[in-house]
Protein backbone atom coordinates (compact mmCIF):
# COMPACT_ATOMS: atom_id res chain seq x y z
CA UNK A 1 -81.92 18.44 -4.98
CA UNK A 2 -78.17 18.00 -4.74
CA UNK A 3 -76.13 18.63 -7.94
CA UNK A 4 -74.21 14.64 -7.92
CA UNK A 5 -70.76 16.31 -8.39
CA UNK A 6 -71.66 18.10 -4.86
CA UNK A 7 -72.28 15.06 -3.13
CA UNK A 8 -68.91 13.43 -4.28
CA UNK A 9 -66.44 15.52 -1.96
CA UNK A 10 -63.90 15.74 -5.13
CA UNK A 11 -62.77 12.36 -4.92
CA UNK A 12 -60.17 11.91 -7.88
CA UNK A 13 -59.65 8.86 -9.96
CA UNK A 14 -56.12 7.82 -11.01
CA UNK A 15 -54.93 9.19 -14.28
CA UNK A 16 -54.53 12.49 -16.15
CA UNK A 17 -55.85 15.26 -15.60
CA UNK A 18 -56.17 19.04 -17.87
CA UNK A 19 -56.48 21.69 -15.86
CA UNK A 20 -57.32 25.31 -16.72
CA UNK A 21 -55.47 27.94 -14.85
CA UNK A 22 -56.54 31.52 -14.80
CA UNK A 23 -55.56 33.62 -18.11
CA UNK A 24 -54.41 36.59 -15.99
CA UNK A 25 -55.70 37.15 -12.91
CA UNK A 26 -54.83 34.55 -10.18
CA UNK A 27 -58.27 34.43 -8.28
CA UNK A 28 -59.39 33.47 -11.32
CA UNK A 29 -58.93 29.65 -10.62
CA UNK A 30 -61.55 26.88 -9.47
CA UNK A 31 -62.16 25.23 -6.10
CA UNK A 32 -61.92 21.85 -8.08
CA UNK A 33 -58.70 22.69 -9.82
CA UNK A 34 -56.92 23.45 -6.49
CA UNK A 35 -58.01 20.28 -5.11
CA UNK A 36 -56.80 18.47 -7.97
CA UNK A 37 -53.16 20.26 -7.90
CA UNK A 38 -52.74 19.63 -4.43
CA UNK A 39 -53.81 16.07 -5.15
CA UNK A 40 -51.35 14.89 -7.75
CA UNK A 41 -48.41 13.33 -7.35
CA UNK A 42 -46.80 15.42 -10.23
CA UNK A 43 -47.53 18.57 -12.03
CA UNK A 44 -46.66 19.01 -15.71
CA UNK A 45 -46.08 22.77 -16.73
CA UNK A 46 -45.49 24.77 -19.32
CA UNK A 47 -42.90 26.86 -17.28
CA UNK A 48 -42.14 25.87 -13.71
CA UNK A 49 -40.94 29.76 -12.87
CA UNK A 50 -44.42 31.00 -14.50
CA UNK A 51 -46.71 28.49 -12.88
CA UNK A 52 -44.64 28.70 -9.05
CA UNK A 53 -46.47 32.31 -8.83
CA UNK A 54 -50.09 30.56 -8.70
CA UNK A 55 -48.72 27.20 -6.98
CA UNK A 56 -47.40 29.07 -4.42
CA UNK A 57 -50.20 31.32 -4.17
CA UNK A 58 -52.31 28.26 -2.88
CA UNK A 59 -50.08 26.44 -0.84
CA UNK A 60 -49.55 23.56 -3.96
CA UNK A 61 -46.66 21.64 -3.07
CA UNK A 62 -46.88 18.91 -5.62
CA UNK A 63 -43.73 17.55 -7.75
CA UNK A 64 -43.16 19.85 -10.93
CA UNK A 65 -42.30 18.68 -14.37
CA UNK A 66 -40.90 21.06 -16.96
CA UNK A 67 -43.24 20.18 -20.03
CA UNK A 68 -42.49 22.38 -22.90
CA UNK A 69 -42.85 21.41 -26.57
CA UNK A 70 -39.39 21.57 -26.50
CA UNK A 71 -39.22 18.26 -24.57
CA UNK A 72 -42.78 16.78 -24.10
CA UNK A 73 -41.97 13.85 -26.60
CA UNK A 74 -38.81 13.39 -24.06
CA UNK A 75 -41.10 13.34 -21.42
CA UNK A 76 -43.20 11.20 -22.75
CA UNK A 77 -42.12 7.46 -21.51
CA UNK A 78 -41.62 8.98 -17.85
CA UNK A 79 -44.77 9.73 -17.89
CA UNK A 80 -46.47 7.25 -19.18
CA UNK A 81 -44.83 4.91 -16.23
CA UNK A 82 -45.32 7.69 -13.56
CA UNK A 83 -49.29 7.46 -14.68
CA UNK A 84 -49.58 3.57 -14.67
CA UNK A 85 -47.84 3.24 -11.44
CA UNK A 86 -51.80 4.28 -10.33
CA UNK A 87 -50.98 8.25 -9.89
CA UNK A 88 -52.67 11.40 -10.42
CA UNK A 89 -50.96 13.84 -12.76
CA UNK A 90 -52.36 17.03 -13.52
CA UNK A 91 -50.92 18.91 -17.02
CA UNK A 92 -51.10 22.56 -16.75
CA UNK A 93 -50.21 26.40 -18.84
CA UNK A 94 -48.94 29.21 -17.62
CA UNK A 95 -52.32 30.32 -18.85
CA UNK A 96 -55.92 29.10 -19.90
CA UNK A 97 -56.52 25.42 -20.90
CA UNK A 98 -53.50 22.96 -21.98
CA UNK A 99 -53.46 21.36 -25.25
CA UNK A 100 -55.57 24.96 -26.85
CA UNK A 101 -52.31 26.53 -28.56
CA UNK A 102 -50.67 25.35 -25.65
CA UNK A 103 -48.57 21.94 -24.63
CA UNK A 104 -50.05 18.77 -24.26
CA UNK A 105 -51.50 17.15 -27.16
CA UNK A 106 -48.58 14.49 -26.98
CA UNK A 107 -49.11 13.06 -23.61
CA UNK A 108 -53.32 13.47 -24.51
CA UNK A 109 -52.79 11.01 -27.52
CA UNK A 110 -50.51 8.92 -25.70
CA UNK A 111 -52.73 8.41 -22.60
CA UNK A 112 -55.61 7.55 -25.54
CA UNK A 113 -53.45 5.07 -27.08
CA UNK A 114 -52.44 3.33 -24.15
CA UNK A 115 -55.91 3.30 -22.60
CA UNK A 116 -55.13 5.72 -19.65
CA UNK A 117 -58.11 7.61 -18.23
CA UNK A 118 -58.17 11.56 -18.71
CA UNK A 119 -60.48 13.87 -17.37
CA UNK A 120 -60.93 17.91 -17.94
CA UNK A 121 -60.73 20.59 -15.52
CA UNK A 122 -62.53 23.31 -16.83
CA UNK A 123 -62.05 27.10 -15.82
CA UNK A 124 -60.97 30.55 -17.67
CA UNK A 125 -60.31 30.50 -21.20
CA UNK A 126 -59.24 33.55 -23.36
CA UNK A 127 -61.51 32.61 -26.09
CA UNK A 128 -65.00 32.24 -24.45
CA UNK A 129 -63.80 35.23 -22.49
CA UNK A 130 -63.11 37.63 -25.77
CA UNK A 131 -66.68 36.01 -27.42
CA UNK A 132 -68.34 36.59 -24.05
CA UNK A 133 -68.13 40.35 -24.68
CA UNK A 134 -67.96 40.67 -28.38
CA UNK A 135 -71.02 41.34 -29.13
CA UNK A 136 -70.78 39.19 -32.60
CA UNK A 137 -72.10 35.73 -33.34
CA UNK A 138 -72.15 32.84 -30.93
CA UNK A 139 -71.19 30.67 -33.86
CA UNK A 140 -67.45 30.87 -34.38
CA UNK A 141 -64.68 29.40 -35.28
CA UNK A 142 -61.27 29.26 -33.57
CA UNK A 143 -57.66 29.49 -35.67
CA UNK A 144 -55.27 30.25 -32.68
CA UNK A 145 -51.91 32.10 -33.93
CA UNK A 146 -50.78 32.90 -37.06
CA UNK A 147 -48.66 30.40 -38.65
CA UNK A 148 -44.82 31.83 -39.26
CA UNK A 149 -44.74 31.38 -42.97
CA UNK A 150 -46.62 34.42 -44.73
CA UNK A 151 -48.21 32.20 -47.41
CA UNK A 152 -49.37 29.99 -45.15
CA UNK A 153 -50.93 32.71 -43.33
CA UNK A 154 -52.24 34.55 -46.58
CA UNK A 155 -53.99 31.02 -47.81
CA UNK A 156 -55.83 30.90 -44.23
CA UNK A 157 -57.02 34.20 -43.90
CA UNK A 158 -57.99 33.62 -47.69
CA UNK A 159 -59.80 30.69 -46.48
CA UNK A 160 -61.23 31.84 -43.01
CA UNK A 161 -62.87 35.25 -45.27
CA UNK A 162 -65.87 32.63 -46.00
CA UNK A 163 -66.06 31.03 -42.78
CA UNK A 164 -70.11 31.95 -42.07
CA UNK A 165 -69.47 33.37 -38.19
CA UNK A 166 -67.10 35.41 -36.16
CA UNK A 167 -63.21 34.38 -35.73
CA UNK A 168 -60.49 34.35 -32.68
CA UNK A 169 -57.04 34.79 -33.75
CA UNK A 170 -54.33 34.74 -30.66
CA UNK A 171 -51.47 36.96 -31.75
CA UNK A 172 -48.29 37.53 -29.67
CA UNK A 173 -47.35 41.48 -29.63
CA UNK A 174 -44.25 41.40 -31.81
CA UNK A 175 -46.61 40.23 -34.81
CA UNK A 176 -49.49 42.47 -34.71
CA UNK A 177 -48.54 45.27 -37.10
CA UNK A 178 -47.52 43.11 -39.76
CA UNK A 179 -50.77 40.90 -39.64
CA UNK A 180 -53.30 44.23 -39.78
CA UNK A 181 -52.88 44.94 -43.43
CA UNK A 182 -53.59 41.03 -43.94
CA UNK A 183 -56.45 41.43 -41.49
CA UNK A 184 -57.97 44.22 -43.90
CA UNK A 185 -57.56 42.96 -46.78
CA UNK A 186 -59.86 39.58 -45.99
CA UNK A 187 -61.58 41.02 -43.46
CA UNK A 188 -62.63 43.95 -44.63
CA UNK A 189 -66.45 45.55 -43.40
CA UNK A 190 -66.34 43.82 -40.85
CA UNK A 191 -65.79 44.43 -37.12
CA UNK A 192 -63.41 43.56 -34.48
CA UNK A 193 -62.17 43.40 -30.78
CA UNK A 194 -58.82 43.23 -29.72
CA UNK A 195 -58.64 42.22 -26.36
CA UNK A 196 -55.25 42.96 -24.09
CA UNK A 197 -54.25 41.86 -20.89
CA UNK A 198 -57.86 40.26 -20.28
CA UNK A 199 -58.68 39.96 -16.37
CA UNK A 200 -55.30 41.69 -15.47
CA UNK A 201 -54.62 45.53 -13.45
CA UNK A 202 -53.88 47.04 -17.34
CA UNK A 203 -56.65 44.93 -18.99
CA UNK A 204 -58.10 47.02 -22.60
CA UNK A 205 -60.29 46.26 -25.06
CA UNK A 206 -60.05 48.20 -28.58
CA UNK A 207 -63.36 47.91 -30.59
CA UNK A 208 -63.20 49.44 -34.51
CA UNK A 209 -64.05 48.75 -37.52
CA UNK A 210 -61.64 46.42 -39.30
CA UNK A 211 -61.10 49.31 -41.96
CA UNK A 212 -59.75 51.46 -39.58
CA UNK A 213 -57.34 49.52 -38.10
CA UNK A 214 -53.61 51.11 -38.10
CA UNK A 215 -50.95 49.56 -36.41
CA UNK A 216 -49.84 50.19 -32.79
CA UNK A 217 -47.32 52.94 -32.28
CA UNK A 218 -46.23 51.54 -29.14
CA UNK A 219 -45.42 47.20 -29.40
CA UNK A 220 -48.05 46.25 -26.88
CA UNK A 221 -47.17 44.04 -23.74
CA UNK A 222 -48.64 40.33 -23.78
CA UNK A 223 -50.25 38.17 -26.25
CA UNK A 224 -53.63 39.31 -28.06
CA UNK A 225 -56.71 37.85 -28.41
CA UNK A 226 -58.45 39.40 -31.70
CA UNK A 227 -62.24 38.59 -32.38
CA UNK A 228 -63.34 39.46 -35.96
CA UNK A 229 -67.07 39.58 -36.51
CA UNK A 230 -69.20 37.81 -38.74
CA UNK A 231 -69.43 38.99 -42.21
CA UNK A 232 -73.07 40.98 -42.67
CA UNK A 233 -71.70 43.05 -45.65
CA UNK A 234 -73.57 40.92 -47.74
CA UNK A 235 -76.87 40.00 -46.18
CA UNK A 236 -80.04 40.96 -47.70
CA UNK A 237 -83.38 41.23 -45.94
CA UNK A 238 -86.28 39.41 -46.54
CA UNK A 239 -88.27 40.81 -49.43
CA UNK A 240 -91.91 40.62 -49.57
CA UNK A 241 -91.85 37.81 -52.23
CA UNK A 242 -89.64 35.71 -49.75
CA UNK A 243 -92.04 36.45 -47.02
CA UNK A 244 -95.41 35.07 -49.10
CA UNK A 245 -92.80 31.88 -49.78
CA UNK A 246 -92.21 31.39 -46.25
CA UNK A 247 -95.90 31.72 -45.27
CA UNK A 248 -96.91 29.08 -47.46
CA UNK A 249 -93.99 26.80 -46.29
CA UNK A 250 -94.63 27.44 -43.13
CA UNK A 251 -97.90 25.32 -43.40
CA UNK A 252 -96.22 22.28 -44.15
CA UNK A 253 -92.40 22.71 -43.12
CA UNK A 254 -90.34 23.17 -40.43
CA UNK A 255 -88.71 26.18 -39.47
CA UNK A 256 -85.18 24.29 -39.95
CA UNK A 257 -86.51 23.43 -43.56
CA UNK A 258 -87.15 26.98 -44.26
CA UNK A 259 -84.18 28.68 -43.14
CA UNK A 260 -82.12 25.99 -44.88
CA UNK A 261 -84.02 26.40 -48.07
CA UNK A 262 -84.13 29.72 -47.92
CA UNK A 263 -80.46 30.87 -47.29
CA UNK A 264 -79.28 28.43 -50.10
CA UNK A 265 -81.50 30.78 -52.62
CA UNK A 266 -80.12 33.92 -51.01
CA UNK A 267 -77.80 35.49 -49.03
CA UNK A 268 -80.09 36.64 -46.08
CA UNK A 269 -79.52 36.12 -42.15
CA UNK A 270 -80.84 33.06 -40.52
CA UNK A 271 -81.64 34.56 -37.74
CA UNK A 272 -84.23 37.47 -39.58
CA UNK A 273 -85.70 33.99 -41.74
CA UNK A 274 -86.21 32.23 -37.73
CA UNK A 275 -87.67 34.98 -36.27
CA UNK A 276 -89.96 35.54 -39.04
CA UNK A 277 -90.97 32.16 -38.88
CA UNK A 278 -91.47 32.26 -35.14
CA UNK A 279 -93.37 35.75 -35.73
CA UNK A 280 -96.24 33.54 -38.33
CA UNK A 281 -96.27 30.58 -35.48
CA UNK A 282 -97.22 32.78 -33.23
CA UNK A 283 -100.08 34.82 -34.97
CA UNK A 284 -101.28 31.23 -36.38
């Protein structure tokens, strides 16, 4: 059978549009969002210069908008009209996803107060990218860049230390030695990936214990996207009393019940209490 969205040609419906654009490499864009681009009347960008190398690239001759968050609340009202006037107006970055530590939030919650219709465009993203090939638990949680006050950033980090899964930190290159020491200090035990230039000619990934971090000799070139790895320092394993527990639960309870009962008495991995379980189901 036909996938619905196949048998639709890419017909677009007025209003706005967020489209992902790729994080590095060029080819790295979707069928649907070069459609869409070529279909709107205008094109809201971070930087005009930046996005003319990929809009050119695909023959995209569409009306450009400088959209920075120097001036999107100045843009705003133009906008607005430009969209009710029945037009298609795509919002884009000069990489990855708009509105995810990039511009346009503002015209998002405008279009949502004023009952517009907006629709995503998915494609690359640095942070499913960087998780993709971590290695480190598919439950995370993302911060985006450091903030530029240092207590600010201290009282995160202090928070995001408990945060039960892995974390993605984007960090431009002229901040990375002075956040490592913080990075050790909360974070220490722990893994992490520092991903460079992902998808591009120079691309590098760094993998290292957090302990052993030291900062770069050289001021790398482009942002960084750092993934820090869950915090297994202080797991137990299940001990032989836990495991008579769970095979008396396991008679009567589910296997959520358990592994939420169980992890609020100790510090042990949900995943060893779910396979466990699993292990008795299957044997029963």
């Amino acid at each position: 059978m036909i996938p619905q969205s196949d048998t639709i040609k890419n017909k677009f419906n007025f209003g706005l549009y967020i489209v992902s654009t790729p994080i590095g490499n060029l080819s790295d864009i979707t069928l649907r969002a070069i459609d869409v681009l070529k279909k709107s009347e205008y094109i809201l960008c971070e930087d005009t210069r930046t996005s003319k190398k990929l809009l050119d690239k695909y023959k995209i001759k569409s009306k450009l908008i400088s959209n920075h968050k120097f001036n999107e609340k100045k843009n705003i009202n133009k906008i607005i009209e430009i969209l009710k006037s029945e037009k298609i107006v795509s919002v884009i970055s000069d990489a990855g996803t708009p509105a995810i530590s990039d511009p346009g939030k503002i015209i998002i919650n405008e279009c949502v107060k004023k009952k517009i219709n907006i629709y995503p465009i998915p494609g690359a993203s640095a942070v499913s990218s960087a998780v993709s090939i971590s290695g480190f638990s598919e439950k995370y949680f993302f911060y985006g860049f450091f903030p530029q006050k240092k207590k600010d950033l201290l009282n995160d980090l202090k928070s995001l230390s408990n945060v039960d899964g892995s974390i993605i930190f984007f960090v431009s290159p002229n901040k990375i030695n002075d956040s490592i020491e913080h990075i050790k200090t909360f974070f220490s035990g722990r893994k992490i990936l520092i991903c460079r230039e992902m998808t591009k000619f120079f691309e590098e990934y760094i993998r290292i214990e957090v302990d052993d971090l030291e900062p770069f000799q050289k001021i790398p070139k482009g942002e960084l996207t750092l993934v820090i790895s869950e915090n297994t320092s202080y797991l137990v394993s299940l001990s032989e009393s836990d495991k008579k527990k769970i095979k008396k639960m396991i008679q009567t309870s589910s296997v959520r019940d358990i592994v939420d009962l169980i992890t609020k008495e100790k510090k042990i991995s949900k995943k060893e209490i779910y396979n466990y379980c699993l292990s008795l189901k299957k044997w029963n």
